[in-house]
PDB file of N, CA and C in Angstrom:
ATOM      1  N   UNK A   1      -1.084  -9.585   6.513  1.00  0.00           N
ATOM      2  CA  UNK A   1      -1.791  -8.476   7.087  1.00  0.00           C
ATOM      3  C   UNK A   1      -3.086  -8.965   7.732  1.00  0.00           C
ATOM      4  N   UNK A   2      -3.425  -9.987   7.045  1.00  0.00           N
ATOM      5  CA  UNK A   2      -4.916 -10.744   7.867  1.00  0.00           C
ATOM      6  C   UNK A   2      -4.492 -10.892   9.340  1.00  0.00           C
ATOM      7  N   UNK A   3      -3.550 -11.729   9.405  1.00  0.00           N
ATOM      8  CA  UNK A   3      -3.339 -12.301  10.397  1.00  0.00           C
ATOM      9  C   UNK A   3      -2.912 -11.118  11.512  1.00  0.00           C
ATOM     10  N   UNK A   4      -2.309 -10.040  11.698  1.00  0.00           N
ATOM     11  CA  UNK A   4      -2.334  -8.870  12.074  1.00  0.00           C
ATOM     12  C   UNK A   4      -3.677  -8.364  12.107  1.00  0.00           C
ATOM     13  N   UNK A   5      -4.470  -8.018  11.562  1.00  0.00           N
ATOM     14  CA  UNK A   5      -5.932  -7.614  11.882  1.00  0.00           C
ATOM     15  C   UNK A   5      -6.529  -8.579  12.401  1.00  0.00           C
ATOM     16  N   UNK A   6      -6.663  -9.680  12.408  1.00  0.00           N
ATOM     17  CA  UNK A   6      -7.357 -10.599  13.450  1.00  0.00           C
ATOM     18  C   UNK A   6      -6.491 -10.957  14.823  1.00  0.00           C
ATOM     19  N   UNK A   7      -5.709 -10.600  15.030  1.00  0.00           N
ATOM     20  CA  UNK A   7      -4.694 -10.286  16.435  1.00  0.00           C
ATOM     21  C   UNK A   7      -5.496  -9.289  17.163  1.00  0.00           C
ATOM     22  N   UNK A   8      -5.517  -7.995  16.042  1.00  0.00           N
ATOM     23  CA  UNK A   8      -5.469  -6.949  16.285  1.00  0.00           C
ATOM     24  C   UNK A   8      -7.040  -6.830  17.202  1.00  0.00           C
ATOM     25  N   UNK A   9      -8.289  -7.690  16.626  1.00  0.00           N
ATOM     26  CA  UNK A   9      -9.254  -7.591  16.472  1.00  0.00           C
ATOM     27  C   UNK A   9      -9.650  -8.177  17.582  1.00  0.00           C
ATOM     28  N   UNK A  10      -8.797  -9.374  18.135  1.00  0.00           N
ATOM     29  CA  UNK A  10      -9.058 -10.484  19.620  1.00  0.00           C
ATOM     30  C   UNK A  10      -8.887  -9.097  20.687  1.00  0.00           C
ATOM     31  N   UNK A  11      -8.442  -8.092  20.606  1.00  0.00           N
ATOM     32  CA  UNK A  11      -8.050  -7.288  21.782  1.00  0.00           C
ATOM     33  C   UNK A  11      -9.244  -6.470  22.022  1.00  0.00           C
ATOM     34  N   UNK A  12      -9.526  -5.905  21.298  1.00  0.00           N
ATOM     35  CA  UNK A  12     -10.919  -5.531  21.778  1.00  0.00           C
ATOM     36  C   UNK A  12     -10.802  -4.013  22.536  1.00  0.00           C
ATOM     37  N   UNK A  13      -9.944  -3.404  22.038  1.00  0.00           N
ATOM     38  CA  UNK A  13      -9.496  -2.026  22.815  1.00  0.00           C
ATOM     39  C   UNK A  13     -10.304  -0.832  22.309  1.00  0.00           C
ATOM     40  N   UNK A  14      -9.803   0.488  22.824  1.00  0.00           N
ATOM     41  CA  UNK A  14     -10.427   1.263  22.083  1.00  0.00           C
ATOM     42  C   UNK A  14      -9.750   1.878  21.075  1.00  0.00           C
ATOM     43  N   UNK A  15      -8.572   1.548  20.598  1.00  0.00           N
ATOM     44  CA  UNK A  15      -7.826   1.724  19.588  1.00  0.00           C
ATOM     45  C   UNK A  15      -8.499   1.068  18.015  1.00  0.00           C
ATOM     46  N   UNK A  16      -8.959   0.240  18.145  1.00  0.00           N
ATOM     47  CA  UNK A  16      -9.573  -0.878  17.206  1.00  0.00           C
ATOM     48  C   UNK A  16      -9.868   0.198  15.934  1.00  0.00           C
ATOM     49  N   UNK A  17     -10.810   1.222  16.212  1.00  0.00           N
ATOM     50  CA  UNK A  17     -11.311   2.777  14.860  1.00  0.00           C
ATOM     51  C   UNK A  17      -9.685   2.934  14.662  1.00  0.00           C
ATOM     52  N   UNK A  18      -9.359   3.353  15.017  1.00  0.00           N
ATOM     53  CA  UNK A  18      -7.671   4.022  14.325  1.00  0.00           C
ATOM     54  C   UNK A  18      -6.894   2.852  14.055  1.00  0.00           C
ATOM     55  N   UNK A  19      -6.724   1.561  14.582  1.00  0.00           N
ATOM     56  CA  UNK A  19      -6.056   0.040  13.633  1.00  0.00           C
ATOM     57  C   UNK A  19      -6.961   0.065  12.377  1.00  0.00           C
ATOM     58  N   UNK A  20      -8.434   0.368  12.202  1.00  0.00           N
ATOM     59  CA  UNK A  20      -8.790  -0.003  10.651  1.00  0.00           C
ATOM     60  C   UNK A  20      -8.974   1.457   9.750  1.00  0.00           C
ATOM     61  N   UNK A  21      -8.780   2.689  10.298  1.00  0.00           N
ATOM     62  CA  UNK A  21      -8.052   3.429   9.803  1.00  0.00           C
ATOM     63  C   UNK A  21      -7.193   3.564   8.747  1.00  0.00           C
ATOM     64  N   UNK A  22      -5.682   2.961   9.615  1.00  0.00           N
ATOM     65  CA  UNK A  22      -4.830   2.554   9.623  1.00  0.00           C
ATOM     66  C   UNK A  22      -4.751   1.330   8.256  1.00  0.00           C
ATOM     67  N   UNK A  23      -5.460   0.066   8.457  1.00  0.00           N
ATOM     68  CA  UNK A  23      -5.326  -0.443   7.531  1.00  0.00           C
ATOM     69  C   UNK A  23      -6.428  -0.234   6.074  1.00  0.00           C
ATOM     70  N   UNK A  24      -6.907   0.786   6.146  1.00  0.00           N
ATOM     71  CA  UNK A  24      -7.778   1.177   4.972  1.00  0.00           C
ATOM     72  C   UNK A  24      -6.665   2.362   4.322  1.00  0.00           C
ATOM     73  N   UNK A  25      -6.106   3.033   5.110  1.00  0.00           N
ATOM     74  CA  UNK A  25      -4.916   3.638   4.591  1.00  0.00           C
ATOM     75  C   UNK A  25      -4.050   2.767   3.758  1.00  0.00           C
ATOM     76  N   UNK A  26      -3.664   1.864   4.386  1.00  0.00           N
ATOM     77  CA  UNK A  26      -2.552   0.936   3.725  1.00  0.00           C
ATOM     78  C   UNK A  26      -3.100   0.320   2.486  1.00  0.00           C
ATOM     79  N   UNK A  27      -4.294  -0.228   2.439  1.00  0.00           N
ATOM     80  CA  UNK A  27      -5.156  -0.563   1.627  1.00  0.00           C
ATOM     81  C   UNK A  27      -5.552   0.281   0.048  1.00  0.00           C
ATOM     82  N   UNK A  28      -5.843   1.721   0.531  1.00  0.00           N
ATOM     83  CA  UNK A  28      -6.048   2.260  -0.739  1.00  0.00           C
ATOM     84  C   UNK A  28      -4.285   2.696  -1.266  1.00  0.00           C
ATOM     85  N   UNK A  29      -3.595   2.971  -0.682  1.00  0.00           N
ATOM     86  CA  UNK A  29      -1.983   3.001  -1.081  1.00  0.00           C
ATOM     87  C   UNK A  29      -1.382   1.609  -1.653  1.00  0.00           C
ATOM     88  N   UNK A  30      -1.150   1.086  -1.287  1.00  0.00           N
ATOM     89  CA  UNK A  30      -1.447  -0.564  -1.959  1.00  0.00           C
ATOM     90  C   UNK A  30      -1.794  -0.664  -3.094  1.00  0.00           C
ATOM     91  N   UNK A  31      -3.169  -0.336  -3.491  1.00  0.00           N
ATOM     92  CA  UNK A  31      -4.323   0.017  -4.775  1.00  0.00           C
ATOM     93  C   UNK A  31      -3.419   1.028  -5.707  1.00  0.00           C
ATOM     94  N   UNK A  32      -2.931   2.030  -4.816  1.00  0.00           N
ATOM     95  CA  UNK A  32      -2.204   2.935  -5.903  1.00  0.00           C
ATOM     96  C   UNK A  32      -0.739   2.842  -6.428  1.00  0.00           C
ATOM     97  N   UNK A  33      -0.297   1.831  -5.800  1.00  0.00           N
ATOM     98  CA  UNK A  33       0.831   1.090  -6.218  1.00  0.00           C
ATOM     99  C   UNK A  33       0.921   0.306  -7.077  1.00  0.00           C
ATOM    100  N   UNK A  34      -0.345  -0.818  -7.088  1.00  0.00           N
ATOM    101  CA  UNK A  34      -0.289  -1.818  -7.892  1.00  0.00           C
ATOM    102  C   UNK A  34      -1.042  -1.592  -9.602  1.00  0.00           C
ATOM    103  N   UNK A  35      -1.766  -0.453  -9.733  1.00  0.00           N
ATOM    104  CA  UNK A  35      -2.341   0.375 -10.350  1.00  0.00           C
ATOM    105  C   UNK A  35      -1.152   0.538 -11.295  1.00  0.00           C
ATOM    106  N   UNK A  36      -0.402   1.350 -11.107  1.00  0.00           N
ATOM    107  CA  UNK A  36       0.721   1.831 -12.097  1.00  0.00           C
ATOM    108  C   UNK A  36       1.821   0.690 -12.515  1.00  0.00           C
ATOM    109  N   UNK A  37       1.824  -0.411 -11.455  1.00  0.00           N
ATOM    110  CA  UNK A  37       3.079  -1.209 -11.737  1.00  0.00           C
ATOM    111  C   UNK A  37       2.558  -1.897 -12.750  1.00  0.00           C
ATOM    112  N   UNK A  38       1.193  -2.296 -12.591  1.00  0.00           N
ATOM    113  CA  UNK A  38       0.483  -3.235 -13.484  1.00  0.00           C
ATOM    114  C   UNK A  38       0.689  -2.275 -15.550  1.00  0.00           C
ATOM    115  N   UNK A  39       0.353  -1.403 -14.874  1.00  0.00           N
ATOM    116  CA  UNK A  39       0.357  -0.176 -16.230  1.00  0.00           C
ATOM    117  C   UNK A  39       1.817  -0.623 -17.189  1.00  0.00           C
ATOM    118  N   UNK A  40       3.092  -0.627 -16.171  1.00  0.00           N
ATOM    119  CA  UNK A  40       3.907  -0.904 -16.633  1.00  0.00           C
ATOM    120  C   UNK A  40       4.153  -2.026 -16.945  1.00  0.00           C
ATOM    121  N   UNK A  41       3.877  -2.478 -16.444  1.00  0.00           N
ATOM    122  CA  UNK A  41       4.130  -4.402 -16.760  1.00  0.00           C
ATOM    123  C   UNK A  41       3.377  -4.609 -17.912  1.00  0.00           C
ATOM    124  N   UNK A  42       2.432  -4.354 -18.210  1.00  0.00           N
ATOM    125  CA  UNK A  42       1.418  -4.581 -19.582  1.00  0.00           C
ATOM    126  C   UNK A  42       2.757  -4.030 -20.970  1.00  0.00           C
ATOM    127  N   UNK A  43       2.935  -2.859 -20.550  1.00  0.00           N
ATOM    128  CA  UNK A  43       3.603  -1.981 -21.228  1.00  0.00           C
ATOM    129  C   UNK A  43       5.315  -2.384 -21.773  1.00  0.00           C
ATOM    130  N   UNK A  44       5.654  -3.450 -21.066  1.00  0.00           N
ATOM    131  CA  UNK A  44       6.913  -3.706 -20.984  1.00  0.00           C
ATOM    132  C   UNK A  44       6.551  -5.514 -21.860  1.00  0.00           C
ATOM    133  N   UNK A  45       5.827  -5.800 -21.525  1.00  0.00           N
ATOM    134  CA  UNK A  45       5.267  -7.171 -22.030  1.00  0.00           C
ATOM    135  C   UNK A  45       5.259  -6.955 -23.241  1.00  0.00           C
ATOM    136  N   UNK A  46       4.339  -5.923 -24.107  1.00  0.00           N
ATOM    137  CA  UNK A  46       4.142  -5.521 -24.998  1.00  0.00           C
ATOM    138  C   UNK A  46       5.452  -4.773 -26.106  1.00  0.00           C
ATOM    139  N   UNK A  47       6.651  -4.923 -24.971  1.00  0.00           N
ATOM    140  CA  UNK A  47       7.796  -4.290 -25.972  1.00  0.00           C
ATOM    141  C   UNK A  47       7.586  -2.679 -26.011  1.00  0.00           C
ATOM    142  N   UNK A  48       6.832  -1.973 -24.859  1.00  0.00           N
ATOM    143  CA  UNK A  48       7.165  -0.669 -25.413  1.00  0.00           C
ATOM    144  C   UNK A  48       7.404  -0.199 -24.545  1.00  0.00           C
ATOM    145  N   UNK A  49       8.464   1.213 -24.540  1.00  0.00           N
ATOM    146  CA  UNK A  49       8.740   1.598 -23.502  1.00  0.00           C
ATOM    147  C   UNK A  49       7.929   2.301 -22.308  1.00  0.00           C
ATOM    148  N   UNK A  50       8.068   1.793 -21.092  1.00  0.00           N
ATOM    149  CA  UNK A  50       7.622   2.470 -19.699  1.00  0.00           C
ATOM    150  C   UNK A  50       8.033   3.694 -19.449  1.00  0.00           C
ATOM    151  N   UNK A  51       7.182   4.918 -19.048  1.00  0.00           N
ATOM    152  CA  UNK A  51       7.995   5.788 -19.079  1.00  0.00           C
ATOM    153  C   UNK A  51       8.495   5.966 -17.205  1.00  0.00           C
ATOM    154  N   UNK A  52       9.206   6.380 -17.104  1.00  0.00           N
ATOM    155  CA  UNK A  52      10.085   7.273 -15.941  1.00  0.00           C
ATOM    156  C   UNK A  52       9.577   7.596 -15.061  1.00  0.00           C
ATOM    157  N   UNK A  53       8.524   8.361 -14.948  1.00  0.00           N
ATOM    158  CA  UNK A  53       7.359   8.947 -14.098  1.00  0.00           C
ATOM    159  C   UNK A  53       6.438   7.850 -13.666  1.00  0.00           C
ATOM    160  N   UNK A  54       6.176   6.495 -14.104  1.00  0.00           N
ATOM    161  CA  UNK A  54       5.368   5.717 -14.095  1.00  0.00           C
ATOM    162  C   UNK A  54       6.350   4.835 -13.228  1.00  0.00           C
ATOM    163  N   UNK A  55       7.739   4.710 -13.028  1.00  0.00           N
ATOM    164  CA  UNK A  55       8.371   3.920 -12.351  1.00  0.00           C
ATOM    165  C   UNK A  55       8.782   4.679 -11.349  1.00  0.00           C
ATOM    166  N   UNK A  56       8.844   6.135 -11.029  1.00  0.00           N
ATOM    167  CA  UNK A  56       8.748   6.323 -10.320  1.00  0.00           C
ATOM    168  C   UNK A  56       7.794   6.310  -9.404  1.00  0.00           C
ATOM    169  N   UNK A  57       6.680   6.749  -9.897  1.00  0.00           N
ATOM    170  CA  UNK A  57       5.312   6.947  -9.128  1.00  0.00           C
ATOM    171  C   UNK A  57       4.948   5.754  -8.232  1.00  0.00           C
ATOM    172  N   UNK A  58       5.525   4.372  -8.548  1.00  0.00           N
ATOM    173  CA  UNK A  58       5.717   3.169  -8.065  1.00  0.00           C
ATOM    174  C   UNK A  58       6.145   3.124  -6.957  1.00  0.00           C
ATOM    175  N   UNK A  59       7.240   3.540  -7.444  1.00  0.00           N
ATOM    176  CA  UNK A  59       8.680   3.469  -5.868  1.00  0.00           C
ATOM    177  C   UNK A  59       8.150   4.876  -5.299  1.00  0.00           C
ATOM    178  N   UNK A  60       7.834   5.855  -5.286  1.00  0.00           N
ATOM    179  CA  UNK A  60       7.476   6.837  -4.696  1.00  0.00           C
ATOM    180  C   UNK A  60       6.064   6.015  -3.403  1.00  0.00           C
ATOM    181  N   UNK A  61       5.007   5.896  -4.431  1.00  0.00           N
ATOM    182  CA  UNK A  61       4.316   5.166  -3.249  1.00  0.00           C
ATOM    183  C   UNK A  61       4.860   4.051  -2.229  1.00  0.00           C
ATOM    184  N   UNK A  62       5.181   3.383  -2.684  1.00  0.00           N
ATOM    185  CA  UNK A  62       5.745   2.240  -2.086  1.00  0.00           C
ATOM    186  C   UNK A  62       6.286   2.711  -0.791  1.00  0.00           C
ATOM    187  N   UNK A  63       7.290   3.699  -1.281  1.00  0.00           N
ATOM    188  CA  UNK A  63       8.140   3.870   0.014  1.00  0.00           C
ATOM    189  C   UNK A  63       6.931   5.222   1.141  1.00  0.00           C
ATOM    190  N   UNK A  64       5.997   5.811   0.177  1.00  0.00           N
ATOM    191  CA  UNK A  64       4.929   5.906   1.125  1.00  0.00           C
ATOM    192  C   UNK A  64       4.258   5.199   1.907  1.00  0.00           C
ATOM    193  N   UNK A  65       4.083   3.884   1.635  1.00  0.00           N
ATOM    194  CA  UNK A  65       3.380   2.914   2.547  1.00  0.00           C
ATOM    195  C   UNK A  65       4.309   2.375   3.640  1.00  0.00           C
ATOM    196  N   UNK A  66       5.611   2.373   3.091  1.00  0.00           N
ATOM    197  CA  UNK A  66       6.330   1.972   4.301  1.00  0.00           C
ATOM    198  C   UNK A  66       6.677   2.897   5.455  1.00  0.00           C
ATOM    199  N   UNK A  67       6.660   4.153   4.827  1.00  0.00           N
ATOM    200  CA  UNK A  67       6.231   5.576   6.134  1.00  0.00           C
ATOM    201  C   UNK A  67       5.083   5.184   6.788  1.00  0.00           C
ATOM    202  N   UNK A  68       4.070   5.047   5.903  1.00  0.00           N
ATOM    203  CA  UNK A  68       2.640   4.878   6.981  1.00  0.00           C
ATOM    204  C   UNK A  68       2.960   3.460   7.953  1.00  0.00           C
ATOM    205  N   UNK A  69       3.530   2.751   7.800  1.00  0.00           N
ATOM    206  CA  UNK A  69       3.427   1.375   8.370  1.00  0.00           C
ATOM    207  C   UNK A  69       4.802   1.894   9.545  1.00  0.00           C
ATOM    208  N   UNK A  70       5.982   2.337   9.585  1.00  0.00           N
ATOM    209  CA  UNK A  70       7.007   2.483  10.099  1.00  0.00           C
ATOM    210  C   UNK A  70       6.614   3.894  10.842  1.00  0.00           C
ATOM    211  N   UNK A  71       5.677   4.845  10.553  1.00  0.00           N
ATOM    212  CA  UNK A  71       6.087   6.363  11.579  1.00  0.00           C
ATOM    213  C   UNK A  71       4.369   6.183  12.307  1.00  0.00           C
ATOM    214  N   UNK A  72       3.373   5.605  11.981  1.00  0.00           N
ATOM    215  CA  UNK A  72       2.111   5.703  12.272  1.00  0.00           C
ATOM    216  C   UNK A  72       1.549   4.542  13.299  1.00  0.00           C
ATOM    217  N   UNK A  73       1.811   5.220  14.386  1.00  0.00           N
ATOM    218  CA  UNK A  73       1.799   3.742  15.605  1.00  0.00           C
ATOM    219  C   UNK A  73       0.352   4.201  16.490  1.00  0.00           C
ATOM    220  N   UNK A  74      -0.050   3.124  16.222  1.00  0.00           N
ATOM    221  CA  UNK A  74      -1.918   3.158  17.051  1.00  0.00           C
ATOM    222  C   UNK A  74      -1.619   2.198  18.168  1.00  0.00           C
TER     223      UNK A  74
END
C-alpha cells in the first residue's frame, strides 16, 4: 500500500484529498479487523473457545474493506 501512495503522491493531482481519504478509510477498517482477529487468536492459543460473532465480525469487515478498495474509485 506504501508503494501505491507514493505513486499516488508523484502525480500531484487534485484528487490527492480523496486518495488519502481513501486510504485513512482503509486504514481505520484494517484496525478493526485486526482488533478482533487478534481477540481471537489470544483466545484460541489459550484453549478456549472463540465465539461466532467474533469470527464473524472478522470476515464481515474484511470483506468490507475489499468493497471500499473494489467499488470506491478516486
Amino acid at each position: 500500500m506504501t508503494v501505491l501512495t507514493t505513486i499516488r503522491e508523484a502525480t500531484k493531482d487534485d484528487l490527492t484529498t480523496a486518495f488519502h481519504i481513501k486510504i485513512g478509510v482503509k486504514i481505520v477498517i484494517a484496525i478493526a479487523v485486526l482488533v478482533p482477529a487478534v481477540i481471537g487468536y489470544r483466545k484460541a492459543a489459550a484453549n478456549q473457545e472463540a465465539s461466532t460473532g467474533l469470527a464473524h465480525a472478522v470476515g464481515g469487515m474484511a470483506l468490507i474493506n475489499i468493497a471500499v478498495v473494489t467499488l470506491w474509485s478516486v
